[in-house]
PDB file of N, CA and C in Angstrom:
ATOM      1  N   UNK A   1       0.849  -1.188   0.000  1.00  0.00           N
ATOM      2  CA  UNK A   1       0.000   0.000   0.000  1.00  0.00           C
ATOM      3  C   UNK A   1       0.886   1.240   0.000  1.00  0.00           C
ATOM      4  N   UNK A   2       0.539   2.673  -0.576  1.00  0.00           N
ATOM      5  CA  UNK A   2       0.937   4.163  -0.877  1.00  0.00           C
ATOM      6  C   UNK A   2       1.184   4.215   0.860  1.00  0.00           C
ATOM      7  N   UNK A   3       1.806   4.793   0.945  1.00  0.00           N
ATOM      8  CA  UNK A   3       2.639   5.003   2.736  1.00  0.00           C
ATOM      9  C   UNK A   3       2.087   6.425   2.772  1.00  0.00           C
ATOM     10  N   UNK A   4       1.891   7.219   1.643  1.00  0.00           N
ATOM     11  CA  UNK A   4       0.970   8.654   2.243  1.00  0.00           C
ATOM     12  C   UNK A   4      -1.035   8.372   2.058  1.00  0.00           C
ATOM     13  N   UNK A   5      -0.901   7.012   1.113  1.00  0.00           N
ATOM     14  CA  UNK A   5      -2.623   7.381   1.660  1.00  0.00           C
ATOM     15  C   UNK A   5      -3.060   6.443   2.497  1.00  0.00           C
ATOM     16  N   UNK A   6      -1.869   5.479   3.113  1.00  0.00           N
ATOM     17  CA  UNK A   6      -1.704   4.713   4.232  1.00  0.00           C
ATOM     18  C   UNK A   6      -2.294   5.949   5.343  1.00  0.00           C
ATOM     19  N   UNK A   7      -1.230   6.854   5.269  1.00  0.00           N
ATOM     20  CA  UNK A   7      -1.348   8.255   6.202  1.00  0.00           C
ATOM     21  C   UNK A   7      -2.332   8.909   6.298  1.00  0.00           C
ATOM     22  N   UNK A   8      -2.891   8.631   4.917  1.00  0.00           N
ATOM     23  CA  UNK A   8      -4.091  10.094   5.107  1.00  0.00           C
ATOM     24  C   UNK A   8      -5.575   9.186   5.742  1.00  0.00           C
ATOM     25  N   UNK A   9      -5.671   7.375   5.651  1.00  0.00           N
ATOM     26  CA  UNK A   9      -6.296   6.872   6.336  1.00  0.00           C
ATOM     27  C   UNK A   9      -6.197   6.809   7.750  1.00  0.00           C
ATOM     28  N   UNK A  10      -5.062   6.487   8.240  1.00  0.00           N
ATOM     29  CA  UNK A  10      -4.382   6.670   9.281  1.00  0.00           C
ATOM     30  C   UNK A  10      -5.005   7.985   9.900  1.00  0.00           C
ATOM     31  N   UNK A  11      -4.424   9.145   9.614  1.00  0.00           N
ATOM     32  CA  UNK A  11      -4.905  10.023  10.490  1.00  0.00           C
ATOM     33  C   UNK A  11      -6.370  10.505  10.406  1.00  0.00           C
ATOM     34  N   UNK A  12      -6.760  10.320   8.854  1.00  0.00           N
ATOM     35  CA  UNK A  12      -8.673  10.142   9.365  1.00  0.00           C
ATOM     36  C   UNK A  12      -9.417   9.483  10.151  1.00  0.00           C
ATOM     37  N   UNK A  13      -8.806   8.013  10.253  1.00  0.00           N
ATOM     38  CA  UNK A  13      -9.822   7.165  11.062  1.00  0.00           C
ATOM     39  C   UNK A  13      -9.619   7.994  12.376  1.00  0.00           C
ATOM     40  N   UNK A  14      -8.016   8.399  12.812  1.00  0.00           N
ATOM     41  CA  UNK A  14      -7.742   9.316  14.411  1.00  0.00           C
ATOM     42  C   UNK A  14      -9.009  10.516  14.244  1.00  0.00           C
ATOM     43  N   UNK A  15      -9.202  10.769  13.422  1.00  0.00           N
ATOM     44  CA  UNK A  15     -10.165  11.652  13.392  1.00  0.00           C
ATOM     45  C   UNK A  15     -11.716  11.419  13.874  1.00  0.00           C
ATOM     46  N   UNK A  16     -11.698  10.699  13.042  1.00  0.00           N
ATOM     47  CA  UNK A  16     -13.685  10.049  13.127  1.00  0.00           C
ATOM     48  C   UNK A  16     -13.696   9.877  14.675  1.00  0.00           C
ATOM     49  N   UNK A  17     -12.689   8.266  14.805  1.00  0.00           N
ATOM     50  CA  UNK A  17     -12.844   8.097  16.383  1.00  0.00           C
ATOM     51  C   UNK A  17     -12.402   9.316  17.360  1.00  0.00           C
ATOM     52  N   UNK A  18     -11.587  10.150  17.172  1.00  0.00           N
ATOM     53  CA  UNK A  18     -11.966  11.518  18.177  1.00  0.00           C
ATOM     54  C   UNK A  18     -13.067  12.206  18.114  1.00  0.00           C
ATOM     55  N   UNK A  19     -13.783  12.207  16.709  1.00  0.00           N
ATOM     56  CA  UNK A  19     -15.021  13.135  16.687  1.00  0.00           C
ATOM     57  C   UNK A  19     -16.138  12.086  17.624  1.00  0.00           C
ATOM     58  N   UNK A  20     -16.130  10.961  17.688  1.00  0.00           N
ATOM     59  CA  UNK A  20     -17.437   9.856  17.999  1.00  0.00           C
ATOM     60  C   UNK A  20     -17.411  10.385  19.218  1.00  0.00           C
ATOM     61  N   UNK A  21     -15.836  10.244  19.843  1.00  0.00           N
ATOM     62  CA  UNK A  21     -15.683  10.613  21.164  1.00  0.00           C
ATOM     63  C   UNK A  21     -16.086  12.015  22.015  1.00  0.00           C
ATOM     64  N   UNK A  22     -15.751  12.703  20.976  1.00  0.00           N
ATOM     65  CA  UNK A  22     -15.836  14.023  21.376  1.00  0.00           C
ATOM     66  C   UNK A  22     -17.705  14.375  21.469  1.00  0.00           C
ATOM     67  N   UNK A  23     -18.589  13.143  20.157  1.00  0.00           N
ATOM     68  CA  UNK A  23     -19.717  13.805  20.011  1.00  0.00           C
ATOM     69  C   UNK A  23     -20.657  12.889  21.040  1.00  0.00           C
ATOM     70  N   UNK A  24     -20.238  11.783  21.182  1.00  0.00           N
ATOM     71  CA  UNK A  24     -21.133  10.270  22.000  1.00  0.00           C
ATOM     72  C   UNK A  24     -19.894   9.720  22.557  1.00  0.00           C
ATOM     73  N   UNK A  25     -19.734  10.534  24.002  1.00  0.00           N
ATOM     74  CA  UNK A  25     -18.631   9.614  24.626  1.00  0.00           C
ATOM     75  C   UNK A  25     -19.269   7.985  25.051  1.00  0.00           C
ATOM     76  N   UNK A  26     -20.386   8.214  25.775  1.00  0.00           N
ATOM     77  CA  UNK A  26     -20.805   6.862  26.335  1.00  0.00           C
ATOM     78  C   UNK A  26     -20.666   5.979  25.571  1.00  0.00           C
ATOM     79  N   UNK A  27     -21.489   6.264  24.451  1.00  0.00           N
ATOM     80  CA  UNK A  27     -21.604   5.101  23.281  1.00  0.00           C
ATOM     81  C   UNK A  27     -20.121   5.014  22.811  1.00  0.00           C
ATOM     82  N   UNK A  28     -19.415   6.037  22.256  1.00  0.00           N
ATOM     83  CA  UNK A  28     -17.968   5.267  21.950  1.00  0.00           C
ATOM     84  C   UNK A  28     -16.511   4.844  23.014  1.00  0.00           C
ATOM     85  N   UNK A  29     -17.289   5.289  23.952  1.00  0.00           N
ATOM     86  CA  UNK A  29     -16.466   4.609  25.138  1.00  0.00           C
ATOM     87  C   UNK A  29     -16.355   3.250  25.706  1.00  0.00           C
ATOM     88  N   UNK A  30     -17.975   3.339  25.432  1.00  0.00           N
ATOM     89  CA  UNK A  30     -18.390   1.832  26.090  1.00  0.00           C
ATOM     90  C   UNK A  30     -17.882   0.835  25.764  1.00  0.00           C
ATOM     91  N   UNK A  31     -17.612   0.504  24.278  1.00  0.00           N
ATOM     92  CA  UNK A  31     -16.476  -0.417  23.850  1.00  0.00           C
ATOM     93  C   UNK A  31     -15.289  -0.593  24.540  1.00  0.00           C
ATOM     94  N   UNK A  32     -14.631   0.854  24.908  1.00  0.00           N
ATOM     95  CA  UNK A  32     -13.151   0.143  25.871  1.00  0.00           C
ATOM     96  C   UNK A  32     -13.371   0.468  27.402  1.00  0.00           C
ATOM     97  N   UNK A  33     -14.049   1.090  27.478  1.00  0.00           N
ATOM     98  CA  UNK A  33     -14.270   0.750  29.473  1.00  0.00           C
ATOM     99  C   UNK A  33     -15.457   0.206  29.773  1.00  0.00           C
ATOM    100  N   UNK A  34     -16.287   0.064  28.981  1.00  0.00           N
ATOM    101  CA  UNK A  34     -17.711  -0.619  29.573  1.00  0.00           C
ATOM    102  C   UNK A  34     -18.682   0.571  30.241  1.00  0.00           C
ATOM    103  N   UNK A  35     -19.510   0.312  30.720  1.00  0.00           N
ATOM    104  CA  UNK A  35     -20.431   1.194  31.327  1.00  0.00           C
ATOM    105  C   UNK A  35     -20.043   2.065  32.406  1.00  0.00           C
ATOM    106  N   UNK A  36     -19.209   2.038  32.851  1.00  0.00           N
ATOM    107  CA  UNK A  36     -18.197   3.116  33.413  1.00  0.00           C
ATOM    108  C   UNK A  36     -18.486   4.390  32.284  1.00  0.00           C
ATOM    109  N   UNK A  37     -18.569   4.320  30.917  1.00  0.00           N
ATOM    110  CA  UNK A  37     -18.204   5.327  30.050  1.00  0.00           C
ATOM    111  C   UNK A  37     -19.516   6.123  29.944  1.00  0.00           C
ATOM    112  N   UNK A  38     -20.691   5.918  31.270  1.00  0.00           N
ATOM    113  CA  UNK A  38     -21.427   6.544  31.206  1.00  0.00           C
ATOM    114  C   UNK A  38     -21.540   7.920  32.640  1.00  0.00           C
ATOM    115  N   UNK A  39     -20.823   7.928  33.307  1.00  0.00           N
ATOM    116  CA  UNK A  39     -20.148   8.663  34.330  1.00  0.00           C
ATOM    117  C   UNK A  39     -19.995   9.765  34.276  1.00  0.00           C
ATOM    118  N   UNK A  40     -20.662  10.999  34.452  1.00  0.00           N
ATOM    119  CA  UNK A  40     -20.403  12.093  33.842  1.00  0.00           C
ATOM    120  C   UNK A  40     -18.511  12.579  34.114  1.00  0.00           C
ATOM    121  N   UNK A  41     -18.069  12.390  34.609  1.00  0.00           N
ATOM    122  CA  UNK A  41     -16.627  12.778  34.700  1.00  0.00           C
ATOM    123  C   UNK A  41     -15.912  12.022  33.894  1.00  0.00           C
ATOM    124  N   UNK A  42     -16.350  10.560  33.519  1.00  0.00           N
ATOM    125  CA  UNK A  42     -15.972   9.569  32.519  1.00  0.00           C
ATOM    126  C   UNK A  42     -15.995  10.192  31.496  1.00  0.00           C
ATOM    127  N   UNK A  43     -16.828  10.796  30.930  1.00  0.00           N
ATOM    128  CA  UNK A  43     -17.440  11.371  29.799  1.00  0.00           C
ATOM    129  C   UNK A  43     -16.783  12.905  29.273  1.00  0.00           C
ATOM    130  N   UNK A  44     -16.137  13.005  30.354  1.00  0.00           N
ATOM    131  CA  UNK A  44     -15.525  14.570  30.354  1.00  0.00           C
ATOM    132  C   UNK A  44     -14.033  13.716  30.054  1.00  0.00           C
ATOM    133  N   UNK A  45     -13.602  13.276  30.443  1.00  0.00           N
ATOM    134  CA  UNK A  45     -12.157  12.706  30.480  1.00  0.00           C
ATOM    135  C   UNK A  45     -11.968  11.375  28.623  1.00  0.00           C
ATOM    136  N   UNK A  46     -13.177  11.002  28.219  1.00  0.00           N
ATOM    137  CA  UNK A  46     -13.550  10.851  26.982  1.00  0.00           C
ATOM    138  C   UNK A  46     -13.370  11.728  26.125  1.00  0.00           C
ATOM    139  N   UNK A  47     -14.402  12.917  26.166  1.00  0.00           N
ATOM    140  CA  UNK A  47     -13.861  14.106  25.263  1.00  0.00           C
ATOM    141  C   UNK A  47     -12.841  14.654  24.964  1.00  0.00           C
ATOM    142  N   UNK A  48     -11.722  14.721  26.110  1.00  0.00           N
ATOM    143  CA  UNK A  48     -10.486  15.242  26.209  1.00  0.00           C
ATOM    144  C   UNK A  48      -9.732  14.565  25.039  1.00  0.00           C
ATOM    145  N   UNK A  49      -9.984  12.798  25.058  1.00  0.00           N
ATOM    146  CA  UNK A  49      -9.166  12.025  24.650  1.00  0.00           C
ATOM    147  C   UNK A  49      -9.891  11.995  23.188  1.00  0.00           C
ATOM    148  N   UNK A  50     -10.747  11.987  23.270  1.00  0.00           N
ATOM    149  CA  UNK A  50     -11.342  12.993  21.543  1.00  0.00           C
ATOM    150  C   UNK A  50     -10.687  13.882  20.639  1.00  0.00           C
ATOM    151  N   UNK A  51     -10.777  14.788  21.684  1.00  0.00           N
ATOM    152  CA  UNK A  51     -10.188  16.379  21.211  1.00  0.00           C
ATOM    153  C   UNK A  51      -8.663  16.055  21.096  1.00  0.00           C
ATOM    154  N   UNK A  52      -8.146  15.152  21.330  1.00  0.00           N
ATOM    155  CA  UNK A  52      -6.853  14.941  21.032  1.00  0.00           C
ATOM    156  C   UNK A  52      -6.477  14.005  20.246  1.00  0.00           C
ATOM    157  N   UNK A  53      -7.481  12.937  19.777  1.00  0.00           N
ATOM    158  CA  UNK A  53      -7.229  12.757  18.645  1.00  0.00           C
ATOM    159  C   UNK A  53      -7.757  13.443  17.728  1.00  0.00           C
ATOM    160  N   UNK A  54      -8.757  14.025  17.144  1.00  0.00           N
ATOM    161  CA  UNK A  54      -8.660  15.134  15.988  1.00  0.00           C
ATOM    162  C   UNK A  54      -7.663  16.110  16.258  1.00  0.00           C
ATOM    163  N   UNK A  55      -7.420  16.264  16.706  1.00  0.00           N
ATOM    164  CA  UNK A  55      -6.096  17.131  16.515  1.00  0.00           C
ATOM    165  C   UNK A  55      -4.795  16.645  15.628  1.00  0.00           C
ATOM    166  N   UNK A  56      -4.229  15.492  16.522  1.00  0.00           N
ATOM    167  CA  UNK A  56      -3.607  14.784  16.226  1.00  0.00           C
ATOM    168  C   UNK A  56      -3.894  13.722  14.536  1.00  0.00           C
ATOM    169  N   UNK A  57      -5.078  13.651  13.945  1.00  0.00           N
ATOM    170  CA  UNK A  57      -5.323  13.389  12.917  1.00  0.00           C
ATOM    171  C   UNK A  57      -5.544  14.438  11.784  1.00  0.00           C
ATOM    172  N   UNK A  58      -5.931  15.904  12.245  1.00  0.00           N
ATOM    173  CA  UNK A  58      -5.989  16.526  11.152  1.00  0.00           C
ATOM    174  C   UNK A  58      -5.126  17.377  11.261  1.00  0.00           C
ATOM    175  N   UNK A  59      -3.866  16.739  11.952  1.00  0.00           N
ATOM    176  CA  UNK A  59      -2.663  17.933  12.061  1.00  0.00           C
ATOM    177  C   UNK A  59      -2.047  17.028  10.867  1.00  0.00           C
ATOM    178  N   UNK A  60      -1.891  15.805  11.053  1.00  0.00           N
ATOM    179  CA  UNK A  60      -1.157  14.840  10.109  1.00  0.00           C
ATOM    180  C   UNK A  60      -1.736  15.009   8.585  1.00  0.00           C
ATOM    181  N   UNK A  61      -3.024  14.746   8.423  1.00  0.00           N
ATOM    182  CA  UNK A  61      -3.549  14.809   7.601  1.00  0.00           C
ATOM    183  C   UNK A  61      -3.471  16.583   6.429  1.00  0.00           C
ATOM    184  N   UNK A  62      -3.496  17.297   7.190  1.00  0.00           N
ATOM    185  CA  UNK A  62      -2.921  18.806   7.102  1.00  0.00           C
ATOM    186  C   UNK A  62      -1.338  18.798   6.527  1.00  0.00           C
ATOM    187  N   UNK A  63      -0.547  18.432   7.324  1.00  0.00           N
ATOM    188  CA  UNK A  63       0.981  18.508   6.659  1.00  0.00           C
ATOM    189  C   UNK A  63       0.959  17.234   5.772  1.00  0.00           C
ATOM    190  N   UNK A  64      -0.078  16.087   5.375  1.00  0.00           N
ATOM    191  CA  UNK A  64       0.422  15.843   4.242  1.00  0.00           C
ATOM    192  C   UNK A  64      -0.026  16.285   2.784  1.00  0.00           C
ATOM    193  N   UNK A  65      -1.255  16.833   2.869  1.00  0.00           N
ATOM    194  CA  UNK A  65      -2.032  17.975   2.006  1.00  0.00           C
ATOM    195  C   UNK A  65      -0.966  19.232   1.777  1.00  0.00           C
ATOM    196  N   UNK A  66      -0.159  19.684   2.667  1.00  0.00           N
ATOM    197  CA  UNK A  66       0.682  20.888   2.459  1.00  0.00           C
ATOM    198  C   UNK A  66       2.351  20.415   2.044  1.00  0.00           C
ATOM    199  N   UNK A  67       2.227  18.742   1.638  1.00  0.00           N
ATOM    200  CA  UNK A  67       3.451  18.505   1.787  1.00  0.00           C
ATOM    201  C   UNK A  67       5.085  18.842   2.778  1.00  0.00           C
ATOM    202  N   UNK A  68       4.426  18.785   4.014  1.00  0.00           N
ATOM    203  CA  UNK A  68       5.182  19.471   4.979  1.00  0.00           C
ATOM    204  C   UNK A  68       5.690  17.869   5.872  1.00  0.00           C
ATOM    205  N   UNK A  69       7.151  18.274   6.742  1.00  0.00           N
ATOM    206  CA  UNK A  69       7.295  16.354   7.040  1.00  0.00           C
ATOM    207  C   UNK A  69       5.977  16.096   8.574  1.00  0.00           C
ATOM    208  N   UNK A  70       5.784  15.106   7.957  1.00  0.00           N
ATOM    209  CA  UNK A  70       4.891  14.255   9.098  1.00  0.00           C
ATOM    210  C   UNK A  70       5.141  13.530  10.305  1.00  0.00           C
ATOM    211  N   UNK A  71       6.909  13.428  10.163  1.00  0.00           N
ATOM    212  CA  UNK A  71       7.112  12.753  11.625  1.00  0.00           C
ATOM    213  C   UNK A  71       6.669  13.256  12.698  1.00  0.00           C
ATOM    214  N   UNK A  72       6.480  14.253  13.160  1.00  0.00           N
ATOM    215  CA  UNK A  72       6.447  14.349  14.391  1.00  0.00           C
ATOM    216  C   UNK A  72       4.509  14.380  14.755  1.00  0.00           C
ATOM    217  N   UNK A  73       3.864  14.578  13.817  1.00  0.00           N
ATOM    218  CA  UNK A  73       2.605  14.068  14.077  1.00  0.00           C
ATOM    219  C   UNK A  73       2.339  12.450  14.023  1.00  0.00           C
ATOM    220  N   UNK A  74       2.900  11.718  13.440  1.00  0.00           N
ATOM    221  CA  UNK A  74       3.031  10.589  13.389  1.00  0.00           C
ATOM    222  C   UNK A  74       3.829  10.312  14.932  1.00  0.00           C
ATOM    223  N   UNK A  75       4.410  10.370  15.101  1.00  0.00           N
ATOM    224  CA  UNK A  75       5.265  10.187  16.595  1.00  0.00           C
ATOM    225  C   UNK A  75       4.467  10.354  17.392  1.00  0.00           C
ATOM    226  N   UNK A  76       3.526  11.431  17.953  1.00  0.00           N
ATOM    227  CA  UNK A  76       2.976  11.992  18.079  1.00  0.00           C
ATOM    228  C   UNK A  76       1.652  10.846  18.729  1.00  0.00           C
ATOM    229  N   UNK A  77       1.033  10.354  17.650  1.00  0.00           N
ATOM    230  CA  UNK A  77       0.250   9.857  17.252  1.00  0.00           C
ATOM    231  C   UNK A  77       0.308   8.308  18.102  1.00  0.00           C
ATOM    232  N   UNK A  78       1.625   7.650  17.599  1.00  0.00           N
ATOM    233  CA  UNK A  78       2.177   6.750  18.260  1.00  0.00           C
ATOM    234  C   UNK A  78       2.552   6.972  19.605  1.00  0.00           C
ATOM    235  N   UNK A  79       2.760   7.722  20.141  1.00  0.00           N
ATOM    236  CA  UNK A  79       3.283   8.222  21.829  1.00  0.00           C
ATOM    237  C   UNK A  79       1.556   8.059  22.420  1.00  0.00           C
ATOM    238  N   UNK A  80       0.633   8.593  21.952  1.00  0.00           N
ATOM    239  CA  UNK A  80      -0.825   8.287  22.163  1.00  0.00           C
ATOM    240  C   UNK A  80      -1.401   7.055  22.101  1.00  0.00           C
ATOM    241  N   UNK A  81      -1.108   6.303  21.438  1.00  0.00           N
ATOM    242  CA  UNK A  81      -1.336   4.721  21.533  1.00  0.00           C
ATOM    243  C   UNK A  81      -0.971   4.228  22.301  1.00  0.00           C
ATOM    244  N   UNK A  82       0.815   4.207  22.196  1.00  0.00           N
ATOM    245  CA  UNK A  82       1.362   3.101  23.159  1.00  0.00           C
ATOM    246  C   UNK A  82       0.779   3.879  24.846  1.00  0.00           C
ATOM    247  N   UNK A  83       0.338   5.271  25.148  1.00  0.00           N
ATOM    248  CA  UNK A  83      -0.059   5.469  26.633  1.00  0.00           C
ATOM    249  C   UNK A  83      -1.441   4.626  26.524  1.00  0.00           C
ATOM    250  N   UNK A  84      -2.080   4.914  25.599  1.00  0.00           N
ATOM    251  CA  UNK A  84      -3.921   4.003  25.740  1.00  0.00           C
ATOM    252  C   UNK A  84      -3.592   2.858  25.902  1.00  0.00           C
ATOM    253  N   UNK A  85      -2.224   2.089  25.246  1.00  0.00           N
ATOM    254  CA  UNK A  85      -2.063   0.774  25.457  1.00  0.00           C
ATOM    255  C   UNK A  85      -1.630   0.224  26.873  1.00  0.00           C
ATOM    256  N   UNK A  86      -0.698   1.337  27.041  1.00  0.00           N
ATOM    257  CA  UNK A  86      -0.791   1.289  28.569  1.00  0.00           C
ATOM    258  C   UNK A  86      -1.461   0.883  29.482  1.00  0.00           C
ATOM    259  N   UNK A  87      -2.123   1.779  29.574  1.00  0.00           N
ATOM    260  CA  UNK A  87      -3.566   2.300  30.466  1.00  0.00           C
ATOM    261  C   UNK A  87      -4.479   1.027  30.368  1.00  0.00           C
ATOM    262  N   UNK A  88      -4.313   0.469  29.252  1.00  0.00           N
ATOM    263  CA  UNK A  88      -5.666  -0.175  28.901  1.00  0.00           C
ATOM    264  C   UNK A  88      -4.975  -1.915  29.785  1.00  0.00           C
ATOM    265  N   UNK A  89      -3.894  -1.578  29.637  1.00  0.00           N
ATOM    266  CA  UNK A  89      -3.183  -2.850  30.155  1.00  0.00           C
ATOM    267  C   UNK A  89      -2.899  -3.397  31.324  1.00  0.00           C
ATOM    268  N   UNK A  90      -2.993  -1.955  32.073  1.00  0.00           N
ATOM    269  CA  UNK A  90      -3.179  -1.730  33.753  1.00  0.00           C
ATOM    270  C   UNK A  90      -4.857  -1.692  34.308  1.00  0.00           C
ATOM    271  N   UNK A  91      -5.505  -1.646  33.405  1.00  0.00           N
ATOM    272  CA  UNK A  91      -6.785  -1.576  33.973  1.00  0.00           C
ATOM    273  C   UNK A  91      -7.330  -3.580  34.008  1.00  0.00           C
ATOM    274  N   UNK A  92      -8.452  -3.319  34.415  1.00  0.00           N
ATOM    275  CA  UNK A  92      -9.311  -4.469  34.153  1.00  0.00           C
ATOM    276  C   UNK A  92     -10.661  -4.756  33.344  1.00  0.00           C
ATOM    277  N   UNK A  93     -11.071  -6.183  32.935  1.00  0.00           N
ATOM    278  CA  UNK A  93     -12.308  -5.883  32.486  1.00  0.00           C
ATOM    279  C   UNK A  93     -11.817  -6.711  31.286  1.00  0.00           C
ATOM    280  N   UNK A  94     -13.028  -6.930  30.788  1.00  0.00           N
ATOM    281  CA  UNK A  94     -12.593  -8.044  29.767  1.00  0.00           C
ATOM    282  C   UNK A  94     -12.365  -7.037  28.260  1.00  0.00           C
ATOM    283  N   UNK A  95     -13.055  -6.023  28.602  1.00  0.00           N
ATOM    284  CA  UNK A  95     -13.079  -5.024  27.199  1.00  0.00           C
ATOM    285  C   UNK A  95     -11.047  -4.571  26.990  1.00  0.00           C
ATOM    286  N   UNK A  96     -10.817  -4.322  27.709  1.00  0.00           N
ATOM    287  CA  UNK A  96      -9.137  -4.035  27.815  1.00  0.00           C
ATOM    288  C   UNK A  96      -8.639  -4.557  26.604  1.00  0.00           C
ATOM    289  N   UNK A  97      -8.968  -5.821  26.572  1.00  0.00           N
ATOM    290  CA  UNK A  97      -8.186  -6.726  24.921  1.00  0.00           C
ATOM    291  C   UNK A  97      -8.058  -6.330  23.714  1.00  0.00           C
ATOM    292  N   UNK A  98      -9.440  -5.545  23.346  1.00  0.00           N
ATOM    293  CA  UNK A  98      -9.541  -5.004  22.194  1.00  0.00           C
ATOM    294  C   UNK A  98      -8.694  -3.427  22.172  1.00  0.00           C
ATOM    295  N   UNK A  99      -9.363  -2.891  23.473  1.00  0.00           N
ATOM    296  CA  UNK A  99      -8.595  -1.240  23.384  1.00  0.00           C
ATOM    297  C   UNK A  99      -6.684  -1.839  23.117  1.00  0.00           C
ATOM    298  N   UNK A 100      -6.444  -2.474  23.602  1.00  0.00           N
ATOM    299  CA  UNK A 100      -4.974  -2.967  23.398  1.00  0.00           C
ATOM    300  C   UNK A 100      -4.317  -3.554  22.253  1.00  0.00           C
ATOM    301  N   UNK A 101      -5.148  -4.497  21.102  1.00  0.00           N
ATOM    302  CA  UNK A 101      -4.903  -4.706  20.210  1.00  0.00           C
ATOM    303  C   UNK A 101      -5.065  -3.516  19.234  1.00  0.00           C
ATOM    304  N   UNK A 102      -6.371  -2.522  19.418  1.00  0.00           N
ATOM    305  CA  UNK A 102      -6.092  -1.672  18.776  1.00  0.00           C
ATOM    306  C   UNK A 102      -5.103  -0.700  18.873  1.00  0.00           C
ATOM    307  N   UNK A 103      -5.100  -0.438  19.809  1.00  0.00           N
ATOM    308  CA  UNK A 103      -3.754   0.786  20.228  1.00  0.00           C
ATOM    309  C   UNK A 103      -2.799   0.435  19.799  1.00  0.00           C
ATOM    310  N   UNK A 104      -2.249  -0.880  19.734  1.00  0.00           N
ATOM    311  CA  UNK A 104      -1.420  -1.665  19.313  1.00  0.00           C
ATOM    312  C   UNK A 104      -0.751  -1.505  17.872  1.00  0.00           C
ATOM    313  N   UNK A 105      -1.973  -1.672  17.256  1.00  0.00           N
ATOM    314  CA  UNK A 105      -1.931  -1.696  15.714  1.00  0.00           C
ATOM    315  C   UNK A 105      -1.790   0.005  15.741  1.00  0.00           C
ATOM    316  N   UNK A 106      -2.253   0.794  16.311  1.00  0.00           N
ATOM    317  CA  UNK A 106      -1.859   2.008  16.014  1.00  0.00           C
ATOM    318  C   UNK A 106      -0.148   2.669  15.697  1.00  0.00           C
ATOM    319  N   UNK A 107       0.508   1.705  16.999  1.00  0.00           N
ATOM    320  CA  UNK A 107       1.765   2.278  17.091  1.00  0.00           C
ATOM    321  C   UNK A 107       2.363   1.746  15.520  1.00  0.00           C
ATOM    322  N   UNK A 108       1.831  -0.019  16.020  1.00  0.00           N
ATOM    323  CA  UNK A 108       2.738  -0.744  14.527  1.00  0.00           C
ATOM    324  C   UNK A 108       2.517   0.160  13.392  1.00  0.00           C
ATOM    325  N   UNK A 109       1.908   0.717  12.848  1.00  0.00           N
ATOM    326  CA  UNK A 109       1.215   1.160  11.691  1.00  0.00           C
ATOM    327  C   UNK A 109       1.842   2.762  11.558  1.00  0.00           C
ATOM    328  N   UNK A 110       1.986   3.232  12.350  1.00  0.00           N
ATOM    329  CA  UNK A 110       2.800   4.580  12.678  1.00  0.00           C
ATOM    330  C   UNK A 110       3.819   4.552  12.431  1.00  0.00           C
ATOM    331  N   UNK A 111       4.864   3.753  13.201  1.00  0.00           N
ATOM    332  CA  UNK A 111       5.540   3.044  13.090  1.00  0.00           C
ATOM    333  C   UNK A 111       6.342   2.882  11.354  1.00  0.00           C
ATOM    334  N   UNK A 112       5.551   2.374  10.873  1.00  0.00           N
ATOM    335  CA  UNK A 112       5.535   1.732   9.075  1.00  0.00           C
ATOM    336  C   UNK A 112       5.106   3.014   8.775  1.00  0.00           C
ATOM    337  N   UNK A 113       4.489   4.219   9.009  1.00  0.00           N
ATOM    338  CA  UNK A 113       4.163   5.268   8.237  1.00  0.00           C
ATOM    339  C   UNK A 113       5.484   6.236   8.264  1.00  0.00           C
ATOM    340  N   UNK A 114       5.772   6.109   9.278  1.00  0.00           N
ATOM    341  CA  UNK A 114       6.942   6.923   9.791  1.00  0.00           C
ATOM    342  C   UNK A 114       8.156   6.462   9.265  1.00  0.00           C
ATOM    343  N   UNK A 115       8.232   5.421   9.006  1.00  0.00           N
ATOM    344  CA  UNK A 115      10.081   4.869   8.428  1.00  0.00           C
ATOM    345  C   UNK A 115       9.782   5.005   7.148  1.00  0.00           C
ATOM    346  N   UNK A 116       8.436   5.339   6.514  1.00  0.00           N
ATOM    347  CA  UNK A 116       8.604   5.484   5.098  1.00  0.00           C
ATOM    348  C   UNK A 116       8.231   6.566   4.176  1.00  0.00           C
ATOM    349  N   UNK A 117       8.226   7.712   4.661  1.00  0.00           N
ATOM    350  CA  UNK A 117       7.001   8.770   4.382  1.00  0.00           C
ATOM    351  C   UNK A 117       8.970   9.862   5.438  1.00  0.00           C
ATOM    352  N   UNK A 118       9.307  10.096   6.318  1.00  0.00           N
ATOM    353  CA  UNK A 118       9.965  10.666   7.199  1.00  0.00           C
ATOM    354  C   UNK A 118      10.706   9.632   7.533  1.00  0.00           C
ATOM    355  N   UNK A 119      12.249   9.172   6.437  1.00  0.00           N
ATOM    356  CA  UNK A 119      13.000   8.148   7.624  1.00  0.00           C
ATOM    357  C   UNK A 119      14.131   9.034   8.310  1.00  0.00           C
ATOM    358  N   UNK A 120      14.674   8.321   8.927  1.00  0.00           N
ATOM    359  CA  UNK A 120      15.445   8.913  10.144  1.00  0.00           C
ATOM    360  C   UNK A 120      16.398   9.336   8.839  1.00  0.00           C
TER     361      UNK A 120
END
């Protein structure tokens, strides 16, 4: 696959799922914490993690439209995963598995966007 429209998927999907978050935390929370993600402080601490991925997706998505380098939104991007992967790894609950495989695939995939698009 194109390593920039690898990218420009890449940082859209960061997008959508920050907007879901940002617009229906419960409902797109509920997938990785469970009904916890209906908590009003849950829900505030959801949005945050929203608002930071659209950022983080249409900053990427932005410098590759302006042809400008992408590592460090990509880095960026990946430094945000591997903490959700974290987090998700220290917590409990059977939902954890998925938030972790995905986060997962986030870094790998960053990762591969980044050594080929911005190599060292």
């Amino acid at each position: 696959m194109d390593a920039r429209l690898l990218a420009k998927l890449y940082g859209g999907a960061r997008v959508v799922i920050g907007a879901a978050l940002l617009a229906a935390p419960t409902l797109a929370g509920r997938g990785w914490i469970g009904d916890d993600a209906e908590a009003p402080g849950t829900r505030v601490a959801l949005r945050a993690l929203g608002a930071r991925d659209v950022v983080l997706g249409a900053g990427l998505v932005e410098a590759l439209g302006r042809d400008k380098p992408v590592a460090r939104w990509v880095e960026a991007g990946m430094l945000s995963d591997l903490a959700d992967a974290l987090v998700s790894i220290a917590g409990e609950g059977e939902r954890t598995t998925l938030a972790i495989a995905m986060a997962a695939s986030g870094v790998a995939t960053g990762a591969w966007i980044r050594s080929q698009l911005d190599p060292a």
